[in-house]
Protein backbone atom coordinates (compact mmCIF):
# COMPACT_ATOMS: atom_id res chain seq x y z
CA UNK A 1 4.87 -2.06 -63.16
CA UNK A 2 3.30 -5.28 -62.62
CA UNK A 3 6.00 -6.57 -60.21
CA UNK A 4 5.23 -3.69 -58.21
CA UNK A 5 1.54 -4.30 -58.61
CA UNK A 6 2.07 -7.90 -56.69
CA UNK A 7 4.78 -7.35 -54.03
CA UNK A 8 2.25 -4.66 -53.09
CA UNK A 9 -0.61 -6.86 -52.91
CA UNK A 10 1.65 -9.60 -51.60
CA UNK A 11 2.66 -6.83 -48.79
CA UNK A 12 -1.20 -5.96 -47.97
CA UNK A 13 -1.80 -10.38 -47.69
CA UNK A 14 0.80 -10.13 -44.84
CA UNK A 15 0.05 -7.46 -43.45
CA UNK A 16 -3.90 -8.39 -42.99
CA UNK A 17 -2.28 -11.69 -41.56
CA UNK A 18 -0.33 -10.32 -39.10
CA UNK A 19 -3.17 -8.29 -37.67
CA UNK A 20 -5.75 -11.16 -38.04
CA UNK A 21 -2.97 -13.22 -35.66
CA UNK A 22 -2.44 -10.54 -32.93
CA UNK A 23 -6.31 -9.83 -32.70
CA UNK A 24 -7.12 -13.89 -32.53
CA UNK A 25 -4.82 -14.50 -29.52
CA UNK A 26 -5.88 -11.31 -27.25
CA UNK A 27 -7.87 -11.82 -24.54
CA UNK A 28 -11.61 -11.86 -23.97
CA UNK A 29 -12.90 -8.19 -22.68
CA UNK A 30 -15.17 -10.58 -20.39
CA UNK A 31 -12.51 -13.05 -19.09
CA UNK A 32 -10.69 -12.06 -16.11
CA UNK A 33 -6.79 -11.66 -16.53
CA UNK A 34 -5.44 -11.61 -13.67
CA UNK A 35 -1.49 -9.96 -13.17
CA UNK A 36 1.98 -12.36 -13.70
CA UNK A 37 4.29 -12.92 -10.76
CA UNK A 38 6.25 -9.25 -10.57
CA UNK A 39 9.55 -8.59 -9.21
CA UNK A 40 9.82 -9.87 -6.22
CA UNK A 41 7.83 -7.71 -2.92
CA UNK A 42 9.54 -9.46 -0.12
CA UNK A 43 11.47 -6.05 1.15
CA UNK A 44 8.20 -4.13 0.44
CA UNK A 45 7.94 -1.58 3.55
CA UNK A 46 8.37 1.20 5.45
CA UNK A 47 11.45 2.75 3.44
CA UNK A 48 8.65 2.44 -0.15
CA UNK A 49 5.98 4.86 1.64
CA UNK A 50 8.65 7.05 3.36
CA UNK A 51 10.33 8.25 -0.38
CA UNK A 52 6.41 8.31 -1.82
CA UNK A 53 5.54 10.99 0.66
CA UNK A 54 8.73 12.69 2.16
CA UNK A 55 7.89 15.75 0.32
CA UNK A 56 5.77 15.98 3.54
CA UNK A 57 8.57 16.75 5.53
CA UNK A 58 8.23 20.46 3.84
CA UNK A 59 5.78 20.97 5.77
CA UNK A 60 7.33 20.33 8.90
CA UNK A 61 6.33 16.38 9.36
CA UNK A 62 8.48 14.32 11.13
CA UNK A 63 9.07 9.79 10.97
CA UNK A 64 9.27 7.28 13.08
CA UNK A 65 9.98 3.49 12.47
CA UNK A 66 9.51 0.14 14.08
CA UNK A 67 7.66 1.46 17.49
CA UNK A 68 7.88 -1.54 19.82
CA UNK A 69 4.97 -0.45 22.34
CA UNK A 70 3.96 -3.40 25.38
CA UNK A 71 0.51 -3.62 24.21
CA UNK A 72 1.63 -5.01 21.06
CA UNK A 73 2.87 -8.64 22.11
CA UNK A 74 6.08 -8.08 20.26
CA UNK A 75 5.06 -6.51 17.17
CA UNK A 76 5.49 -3.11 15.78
CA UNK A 77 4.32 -0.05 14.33
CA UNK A 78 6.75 0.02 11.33
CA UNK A 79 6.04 3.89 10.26
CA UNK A 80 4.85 6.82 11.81
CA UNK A 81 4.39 10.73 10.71
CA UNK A 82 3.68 13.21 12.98
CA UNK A 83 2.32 15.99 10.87
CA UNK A 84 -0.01 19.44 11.39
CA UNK A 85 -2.98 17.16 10.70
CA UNK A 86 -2.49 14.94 13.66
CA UNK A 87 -0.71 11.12 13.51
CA UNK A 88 -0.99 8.64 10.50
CA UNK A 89 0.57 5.32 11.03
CA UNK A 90 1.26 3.23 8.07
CA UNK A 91 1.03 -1.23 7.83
CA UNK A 92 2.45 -2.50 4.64
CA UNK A 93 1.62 -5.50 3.26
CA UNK A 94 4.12 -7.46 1.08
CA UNK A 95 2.51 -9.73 -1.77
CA UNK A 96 1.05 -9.05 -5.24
CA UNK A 97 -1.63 -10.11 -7.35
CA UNK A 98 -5.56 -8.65 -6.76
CA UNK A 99 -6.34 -8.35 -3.65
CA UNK A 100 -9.88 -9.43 -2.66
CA UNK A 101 -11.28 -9.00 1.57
CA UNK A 102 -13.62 -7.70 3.60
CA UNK A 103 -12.88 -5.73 6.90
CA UNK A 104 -14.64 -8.41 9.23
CA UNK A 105 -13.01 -11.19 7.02
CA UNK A 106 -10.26 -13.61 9.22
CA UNK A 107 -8.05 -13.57 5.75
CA UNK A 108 -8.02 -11.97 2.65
CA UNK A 109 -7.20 -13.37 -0.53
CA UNK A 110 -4.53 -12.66 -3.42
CA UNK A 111 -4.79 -13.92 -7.07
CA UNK A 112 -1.90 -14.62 -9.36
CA UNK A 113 -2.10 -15.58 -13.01
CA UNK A 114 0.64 -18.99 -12.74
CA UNK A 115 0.60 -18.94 -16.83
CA UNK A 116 -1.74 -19.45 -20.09
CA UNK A 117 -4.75 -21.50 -19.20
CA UNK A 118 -3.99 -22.29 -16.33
CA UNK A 119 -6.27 -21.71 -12.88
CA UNK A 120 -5.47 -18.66 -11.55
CA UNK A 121 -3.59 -19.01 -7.72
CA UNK A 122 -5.44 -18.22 -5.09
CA UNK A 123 -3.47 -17.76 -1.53
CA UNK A 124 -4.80 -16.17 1.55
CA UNK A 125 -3.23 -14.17 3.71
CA UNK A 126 -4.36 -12.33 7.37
CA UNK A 127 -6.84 -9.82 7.48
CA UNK A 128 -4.55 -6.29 7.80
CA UNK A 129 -7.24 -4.37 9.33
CA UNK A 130 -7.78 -5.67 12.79
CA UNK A 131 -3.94 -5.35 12.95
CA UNK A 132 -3.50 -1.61 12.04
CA UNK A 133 -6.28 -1.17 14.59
CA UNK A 134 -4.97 -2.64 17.03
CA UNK A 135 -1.66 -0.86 16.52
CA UNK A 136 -3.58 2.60 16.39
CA UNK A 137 -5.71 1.55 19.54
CA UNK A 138 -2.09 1.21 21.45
CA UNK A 139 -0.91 4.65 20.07
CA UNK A 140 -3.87 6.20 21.15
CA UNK A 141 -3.45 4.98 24.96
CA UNK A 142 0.11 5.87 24.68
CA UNK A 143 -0.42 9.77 23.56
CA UNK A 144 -3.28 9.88 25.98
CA UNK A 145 -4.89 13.05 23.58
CA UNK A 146 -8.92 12.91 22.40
CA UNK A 147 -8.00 15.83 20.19
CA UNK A 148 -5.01 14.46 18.26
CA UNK A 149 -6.54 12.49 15.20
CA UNK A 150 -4.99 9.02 14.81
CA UNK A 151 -4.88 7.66 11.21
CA UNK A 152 -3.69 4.40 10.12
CA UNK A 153 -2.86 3.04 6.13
CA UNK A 154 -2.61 -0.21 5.09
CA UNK A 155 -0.34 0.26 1.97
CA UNK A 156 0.07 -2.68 -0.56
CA UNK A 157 2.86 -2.68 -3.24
CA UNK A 158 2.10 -0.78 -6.43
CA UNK A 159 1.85 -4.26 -8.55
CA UNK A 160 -1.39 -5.20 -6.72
CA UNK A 161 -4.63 -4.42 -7.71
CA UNK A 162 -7.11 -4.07 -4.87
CA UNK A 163 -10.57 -5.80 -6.85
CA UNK A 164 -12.59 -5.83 -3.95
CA UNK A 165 -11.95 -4.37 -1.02
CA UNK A 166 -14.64 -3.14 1.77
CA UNK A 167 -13.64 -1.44 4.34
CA UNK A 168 -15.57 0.40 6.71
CA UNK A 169 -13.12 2.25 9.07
CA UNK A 170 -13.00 5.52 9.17
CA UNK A 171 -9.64 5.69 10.67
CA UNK A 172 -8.50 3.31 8.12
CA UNK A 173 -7.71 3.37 4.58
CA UNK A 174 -5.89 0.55 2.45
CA UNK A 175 -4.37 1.79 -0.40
CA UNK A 176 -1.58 0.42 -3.28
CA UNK A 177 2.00 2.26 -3.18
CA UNK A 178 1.09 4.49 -5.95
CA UNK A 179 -2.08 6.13 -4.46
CA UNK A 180 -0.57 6.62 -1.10
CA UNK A 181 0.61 9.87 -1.77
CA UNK A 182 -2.50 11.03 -3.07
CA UNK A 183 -4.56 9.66 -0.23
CA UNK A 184 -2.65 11.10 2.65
CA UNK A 185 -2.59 14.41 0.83
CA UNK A 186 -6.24 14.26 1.07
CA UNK A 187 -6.31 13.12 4.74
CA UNK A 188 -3.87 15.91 5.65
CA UNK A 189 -6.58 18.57 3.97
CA UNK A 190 -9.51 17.30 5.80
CA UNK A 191 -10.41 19.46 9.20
CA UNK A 192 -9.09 17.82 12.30
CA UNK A 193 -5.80 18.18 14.30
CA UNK A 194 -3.85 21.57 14.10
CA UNK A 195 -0.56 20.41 15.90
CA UNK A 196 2.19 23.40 16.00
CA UNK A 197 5.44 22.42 15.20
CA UNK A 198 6.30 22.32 18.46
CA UNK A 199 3.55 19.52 19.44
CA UNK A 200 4.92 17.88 16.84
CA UNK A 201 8.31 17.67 17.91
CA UNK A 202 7.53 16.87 21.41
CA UNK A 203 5.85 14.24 20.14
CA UNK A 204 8.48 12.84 18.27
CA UNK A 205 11.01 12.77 21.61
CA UNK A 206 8.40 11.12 23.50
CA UNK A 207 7.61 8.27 20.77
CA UNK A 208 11.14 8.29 19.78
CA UNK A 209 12.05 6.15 22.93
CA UNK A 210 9.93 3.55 21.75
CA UNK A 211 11.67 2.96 18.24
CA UNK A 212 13.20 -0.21 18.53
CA UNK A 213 16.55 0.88 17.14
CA UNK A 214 16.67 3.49 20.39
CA UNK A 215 15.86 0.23 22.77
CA UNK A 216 18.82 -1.48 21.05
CA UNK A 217 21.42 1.42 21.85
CA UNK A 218 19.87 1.88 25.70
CA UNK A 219 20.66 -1.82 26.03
CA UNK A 220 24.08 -1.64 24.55
């Protein structure tokens, strides 16, 4: 009886130990943390938003990739849907780490955690909002229609964390991977464009010839 007496005490020491360790070496509520290197982002894009909101094709909505209009000095508009709601054009952005910028801002900044107690990384990286607006500016001459709304969504990879982040667009949202379905849901409910499915697929033959993959075949 007394042997069981002591292994049970000895089994409540280690216990209390165990616990006391775990508790000493978790971090301060106060201190920031910020997020380790994740898998890599690099081929972050287009094809991530199109299978987080494809269920949108239901509905009738129709995508386009990698638009290749004059105004934009070689670069593209790498996803489009054409829905009953009116356009929304999506910019991804492929890094990781909180996300800190402001709309007017020439850069915004990313911050990694590179290990314990050490500084976290800071990196900056171009301001994605004058670009999507630029890009939605050059759709909007091109469709040549006041009363089809023009959205645009600057989508970051779901590993980010966007800390601080003012933007004050109301054409433009930035969002992480995993909130993009919600937020376009709530775009598409909002009173604006009521395209028929008909507008919509005129519109998609008429952007169509811009995707770069269709310039590619005309030259071939």
């Amino acid at each position: 009886m007394l042997e069981k007496i002591v292994i049970f005490l000895v089994v409540i020491n280690i216990g209390f130990f165990v616990v006391n360790k775990l508790l000493s070496g978790a971090p301060n509520q106060n201190r920031r943390v910020y997020p380790t290197m994740p898998l890599d982002v690099s081929d972050f894009g287009a094809q991530n938003s199109y299978f987080a909101i494809r269920e949108f094709e239901n509905g009738g909505a129709r995508f386009l990739y990698d638009l290749k209009l004059d105004e934009l000095d070689g670069d593209v508009i790498e996803m489009v849907m054409l829905a009953k709601s009116g356009i929304y054009i999506f910019e991804h952005v492929p890094v990781n780490g909180w996300i800190y910028g402001m709309e007017n801002s020439e850069n915004w900044t990313k911050k990694l955690q590179m290990g314990s107690g050490r500084k976290p990384q800071e990196e900056k990286f171009p301001n994605p909002v004058p670009i999507i607006e630029k890009k939605l500016e050059a759709l909007k001459k091109l469709v040549d229609n006041e009363s089809v709304v023009i959205r645009g969504l600057v989508v970051f990879p779901e590993v980010c964390m966007l800390k601080n982040i003012k933007v004050f667009s109301t054409n433009v949202k930035v969002v992480t991977l995993d909130g993009l379905l919600f937020t376009t849901i709530n775009l598409n409910n909002r009173i604006g464009t009521n395209l028929t499915q008909h507008e919509i697929n005129e519109l998609y033959d008429t952007l169509s010839q811009y995707e770069e993959e269709a310039e590619l075949n005309e030259q071939i």
